[in-house]
Protein backbone atom coordinates (compact mmCIF):
# COMPACT_ATOMS: atom_id res chain seq x y z
CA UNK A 1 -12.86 9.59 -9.23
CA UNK A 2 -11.13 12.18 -10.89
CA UNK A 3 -8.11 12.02 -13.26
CA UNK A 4 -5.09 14.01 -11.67
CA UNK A 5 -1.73 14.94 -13.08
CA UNK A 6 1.02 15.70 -10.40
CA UNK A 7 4.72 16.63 -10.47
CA UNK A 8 7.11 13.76 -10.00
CA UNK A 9 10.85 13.19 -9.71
CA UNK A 10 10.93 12.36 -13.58
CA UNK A 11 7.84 14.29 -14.97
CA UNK A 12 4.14 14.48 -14.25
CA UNK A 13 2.22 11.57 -12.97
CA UNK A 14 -0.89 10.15 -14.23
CA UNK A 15 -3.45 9.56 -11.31
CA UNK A 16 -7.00 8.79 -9.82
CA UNK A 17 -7.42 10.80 -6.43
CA UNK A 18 -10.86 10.78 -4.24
CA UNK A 19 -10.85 13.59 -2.30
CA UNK A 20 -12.60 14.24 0.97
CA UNK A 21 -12.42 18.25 2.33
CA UNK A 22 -11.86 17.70 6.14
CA UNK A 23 -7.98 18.92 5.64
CA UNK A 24 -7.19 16.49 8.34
CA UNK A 25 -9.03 13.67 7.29
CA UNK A 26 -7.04 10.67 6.96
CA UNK A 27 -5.90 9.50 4.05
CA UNK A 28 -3.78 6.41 1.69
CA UNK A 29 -1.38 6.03 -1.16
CA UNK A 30 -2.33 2.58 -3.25
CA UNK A 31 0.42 1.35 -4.78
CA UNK A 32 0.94 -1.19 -8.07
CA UNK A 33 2.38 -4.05 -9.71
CA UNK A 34 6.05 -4.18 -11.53
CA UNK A 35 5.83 -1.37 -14.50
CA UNK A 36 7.33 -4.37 -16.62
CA UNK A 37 5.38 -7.20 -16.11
CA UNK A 38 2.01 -5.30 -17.02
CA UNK A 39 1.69 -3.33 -13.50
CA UNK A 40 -0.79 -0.17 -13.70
CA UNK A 41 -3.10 1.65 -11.54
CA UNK A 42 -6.10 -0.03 -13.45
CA UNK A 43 -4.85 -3.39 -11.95
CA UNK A 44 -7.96 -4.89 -10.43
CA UNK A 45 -6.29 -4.99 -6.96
CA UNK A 46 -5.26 -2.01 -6.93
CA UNK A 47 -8.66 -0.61 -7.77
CA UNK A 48 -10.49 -2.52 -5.41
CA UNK A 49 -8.45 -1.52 -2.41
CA UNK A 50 -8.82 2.26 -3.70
CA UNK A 51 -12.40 1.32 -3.11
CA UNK A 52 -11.94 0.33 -0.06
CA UNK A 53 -10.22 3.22 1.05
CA UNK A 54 -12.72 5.57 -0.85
CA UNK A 55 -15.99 3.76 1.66
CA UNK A 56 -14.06 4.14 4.86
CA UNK A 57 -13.88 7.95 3.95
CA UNK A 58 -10.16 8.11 3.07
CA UNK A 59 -8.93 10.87 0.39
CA UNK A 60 -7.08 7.56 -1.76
CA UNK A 61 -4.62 8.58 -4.75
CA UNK A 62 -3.67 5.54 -6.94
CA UNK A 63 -1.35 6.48 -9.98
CA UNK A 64 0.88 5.22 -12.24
CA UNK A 65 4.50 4.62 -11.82
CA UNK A 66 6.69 6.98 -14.57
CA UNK A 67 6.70 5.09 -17.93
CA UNK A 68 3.42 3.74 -17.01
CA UNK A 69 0.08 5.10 -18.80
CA UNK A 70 0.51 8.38 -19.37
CA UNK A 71 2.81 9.03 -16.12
CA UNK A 72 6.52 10.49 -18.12
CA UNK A 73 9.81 8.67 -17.80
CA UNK A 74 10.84 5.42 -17.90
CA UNK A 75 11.44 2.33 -15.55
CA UNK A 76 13.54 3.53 -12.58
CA UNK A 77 14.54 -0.12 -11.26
CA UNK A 78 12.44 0.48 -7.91
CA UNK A 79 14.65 3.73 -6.99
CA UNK A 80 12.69 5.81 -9.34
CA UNK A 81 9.20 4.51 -8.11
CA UNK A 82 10.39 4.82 -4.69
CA UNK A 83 10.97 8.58 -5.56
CA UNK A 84 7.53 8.75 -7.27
CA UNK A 85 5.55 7.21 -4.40
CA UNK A 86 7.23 9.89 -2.01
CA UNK A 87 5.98 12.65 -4.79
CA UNK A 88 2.55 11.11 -4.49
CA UNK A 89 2.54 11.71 -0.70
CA UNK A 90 3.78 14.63 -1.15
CA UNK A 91 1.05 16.41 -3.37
CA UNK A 92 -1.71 14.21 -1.15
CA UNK A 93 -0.37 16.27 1.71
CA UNK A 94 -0.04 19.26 0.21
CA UNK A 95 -4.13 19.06 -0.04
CA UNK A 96 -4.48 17.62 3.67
CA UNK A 97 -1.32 19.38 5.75
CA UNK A 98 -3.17 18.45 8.79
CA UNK A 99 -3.66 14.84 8.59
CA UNK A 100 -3.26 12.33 11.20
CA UNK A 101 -3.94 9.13 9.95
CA UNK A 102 -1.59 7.95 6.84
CA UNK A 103 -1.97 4.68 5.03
CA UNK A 104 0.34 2.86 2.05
CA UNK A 105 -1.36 -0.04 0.45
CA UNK A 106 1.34 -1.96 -2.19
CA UNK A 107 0.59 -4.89 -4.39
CA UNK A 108 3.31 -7.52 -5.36
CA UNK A 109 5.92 -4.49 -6.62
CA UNK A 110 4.06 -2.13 -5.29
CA UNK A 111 4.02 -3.87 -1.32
CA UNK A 112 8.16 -3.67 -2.07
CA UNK A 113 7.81 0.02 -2.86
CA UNK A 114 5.45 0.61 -0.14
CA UNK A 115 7.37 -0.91 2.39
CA UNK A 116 10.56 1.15 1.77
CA UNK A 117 8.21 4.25 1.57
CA UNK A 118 7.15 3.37 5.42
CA UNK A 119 10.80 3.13 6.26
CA UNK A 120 11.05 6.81 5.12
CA UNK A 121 7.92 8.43 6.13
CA UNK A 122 7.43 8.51 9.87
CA UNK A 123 3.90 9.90 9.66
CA UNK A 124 2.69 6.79 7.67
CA UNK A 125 0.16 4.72 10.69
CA UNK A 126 -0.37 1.33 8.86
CA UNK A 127 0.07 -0.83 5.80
CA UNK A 128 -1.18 -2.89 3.82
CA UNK A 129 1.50 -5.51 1.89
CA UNK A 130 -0.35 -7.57 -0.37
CA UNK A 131 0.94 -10.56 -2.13
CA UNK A 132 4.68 -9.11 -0.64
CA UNK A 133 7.41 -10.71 -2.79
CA UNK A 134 9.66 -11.54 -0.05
CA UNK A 135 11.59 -14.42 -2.08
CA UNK A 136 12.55 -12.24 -4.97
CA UNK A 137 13.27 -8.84 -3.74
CA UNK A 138 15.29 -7.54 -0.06
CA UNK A 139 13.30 -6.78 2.58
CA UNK A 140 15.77 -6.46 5.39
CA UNK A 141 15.43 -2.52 5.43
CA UNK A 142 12.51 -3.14 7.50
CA UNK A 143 14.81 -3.39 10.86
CA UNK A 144 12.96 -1.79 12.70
CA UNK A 145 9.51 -1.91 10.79
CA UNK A 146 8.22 1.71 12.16
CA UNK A 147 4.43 0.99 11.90
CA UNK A 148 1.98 -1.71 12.87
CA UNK A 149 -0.08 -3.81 9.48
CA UNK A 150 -0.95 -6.59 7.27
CA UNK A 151 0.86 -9.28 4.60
CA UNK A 152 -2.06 -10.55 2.81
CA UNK A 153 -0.68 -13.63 0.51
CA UNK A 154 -2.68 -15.72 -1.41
CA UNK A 155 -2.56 -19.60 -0.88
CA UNK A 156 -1.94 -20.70 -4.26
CA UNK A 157 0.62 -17.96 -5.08
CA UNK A 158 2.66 -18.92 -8.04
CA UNK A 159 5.45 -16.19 -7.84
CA UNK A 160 5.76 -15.36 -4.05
CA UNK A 161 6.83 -18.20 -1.95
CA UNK A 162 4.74 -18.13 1.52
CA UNK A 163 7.52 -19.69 3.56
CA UNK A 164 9.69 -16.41 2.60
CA UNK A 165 6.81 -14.30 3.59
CA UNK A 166 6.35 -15.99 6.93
CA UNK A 167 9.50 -15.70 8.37
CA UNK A 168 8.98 -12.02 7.06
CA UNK A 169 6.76 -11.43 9.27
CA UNK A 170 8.13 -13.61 11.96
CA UNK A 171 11.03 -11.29 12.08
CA UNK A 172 8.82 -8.06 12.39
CA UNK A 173 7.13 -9.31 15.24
CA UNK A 174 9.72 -9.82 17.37
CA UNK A 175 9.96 -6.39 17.53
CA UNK A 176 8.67 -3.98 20.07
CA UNK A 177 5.83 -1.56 19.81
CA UNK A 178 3.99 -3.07 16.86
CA UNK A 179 1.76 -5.60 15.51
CA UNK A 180 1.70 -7.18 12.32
CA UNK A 181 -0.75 -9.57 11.03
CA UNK A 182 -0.75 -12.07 8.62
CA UNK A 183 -3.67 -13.82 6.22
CA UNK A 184 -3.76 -16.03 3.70
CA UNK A 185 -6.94 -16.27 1.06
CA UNK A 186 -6.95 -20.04 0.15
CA UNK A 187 -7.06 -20.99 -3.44
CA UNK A 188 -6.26 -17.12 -4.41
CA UNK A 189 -2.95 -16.98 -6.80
CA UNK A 190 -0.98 -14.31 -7.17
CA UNK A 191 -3.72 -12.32 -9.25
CA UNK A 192 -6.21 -13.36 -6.18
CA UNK A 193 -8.34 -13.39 -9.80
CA UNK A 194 -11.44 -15.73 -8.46
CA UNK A 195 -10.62 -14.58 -5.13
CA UNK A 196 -11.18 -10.80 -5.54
CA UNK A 197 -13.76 -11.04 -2.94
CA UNK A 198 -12.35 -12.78 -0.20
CA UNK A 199 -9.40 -10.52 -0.58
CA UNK A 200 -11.58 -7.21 -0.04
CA UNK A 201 -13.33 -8.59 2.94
CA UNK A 202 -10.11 -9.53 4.77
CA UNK A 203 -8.50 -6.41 4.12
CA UNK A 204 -11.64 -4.67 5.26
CA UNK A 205 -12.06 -7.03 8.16
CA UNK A 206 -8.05 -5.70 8.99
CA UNK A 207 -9.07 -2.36 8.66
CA UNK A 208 -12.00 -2.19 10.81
CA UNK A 209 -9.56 -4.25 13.59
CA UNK A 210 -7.42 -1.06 13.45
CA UNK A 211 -10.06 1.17 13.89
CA UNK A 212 -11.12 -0.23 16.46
CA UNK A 213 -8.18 -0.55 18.40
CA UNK A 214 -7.48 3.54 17.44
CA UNK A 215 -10.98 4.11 19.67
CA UNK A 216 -10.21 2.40 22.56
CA UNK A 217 -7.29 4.19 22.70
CA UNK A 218 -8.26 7.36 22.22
CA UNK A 219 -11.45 6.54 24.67
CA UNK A 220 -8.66 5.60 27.26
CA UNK A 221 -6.44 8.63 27.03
């Protein structure tokens, strides 16, 4: 996975981008943990849903935030990584004009980020909120929630409350046009540490849901 250096809001950003050539292949943004609280692109999450990404034949970017690794600036209280996530897509599209299938994966900070990143991006498809801190940061931008995905939270989580996350997503589904799932990995805390594995296989186990659903549809049209 090569290292890639991009133009952001606040300076270049640091980066590990996968690239496939079809120019409108699909592709997904992976997004990480609070830039404070010892959030990088390195974070084992993060990586692993890169991964993911990178077998179902996704171009995948992961980067760091600015402040963050070698990424320039400093901590922009979620406004500024909002602005460098929307940089990210940027430059990812800018290498795949023509794509039709656009994913944003966030972890704990990075599922707040994410989510507002949806809100702005109408050709974003589906997401991926993991471990979604709905009892410590606003979510109620997400009215309506524009695309259909997942809140993965782990059952042991010792920072986000799973009640808050649950009416989350009780909310979004009362809306029209869209489908949002929720899972839980028992045990998992909010690292998922142990639970690394279970976490993959029910994002994967998502993912292959949605493309599954994409087929039928396009075998009906």
């Amino acid at each position: 996975m090569p290292e890639v250096i991009f133009n952001g809001p606040d300076g270049r950003l640091e980066g590990r981008y996968h690239h496939y050539t079809d120019t409108d292949g699909p592709m997904a943004v992976i997004l990480h943990p609070h830039p404070q609280h010892g959030g990088t692109m390195n974070n084992r999450v993060v990586y692993e849903l890169f991964q993911i990404f990178k077998r179902r034949g996704y171009s995948v970017l992961r980067f760091n935030f600015r402040g963050v690794g070698r990424s320039q600036g400093t901590y922009g209280r979620g406004e500024g990584e909002l602005s460098d996530a929307a940089a990210a897509l940027d430059w990812m599209q800018s290498l795949k004009p023509d794509s039709k299938d656009v994913w944003v994966a966030g972890y704990s900070f990075g599922a707040w980020i994410g989510m507002q990143l949806l809100m702005r991006r109408p050709e974003i498809g589906g997401f991926l909120s993991i471990g979604a801190p709905a009892n410590l940061y606003d979510f109620s931008f997400l009215a309506p929630c524009p695309s259909s995905g997942l809140f993965l939270h782990a059952g042991q989580d010792e920072i986000v409350q799973e009640d808050a996350v649950k009416k989350l997503v009780e909310k979004l589904r009362a809306q029209r046009g869209i489908s949002i799932d929720f899972d839980r990995i028992p045990g998992a805390t909010h690292t998922f540490g142990n639970h690394i594995d279970p976490m993959v296989k029910t994002v994967e186990r998502y993912l292959d849901k949605r493309t599954a659903e994409r087929a039928a549809e396009e075998a009906a049209a």
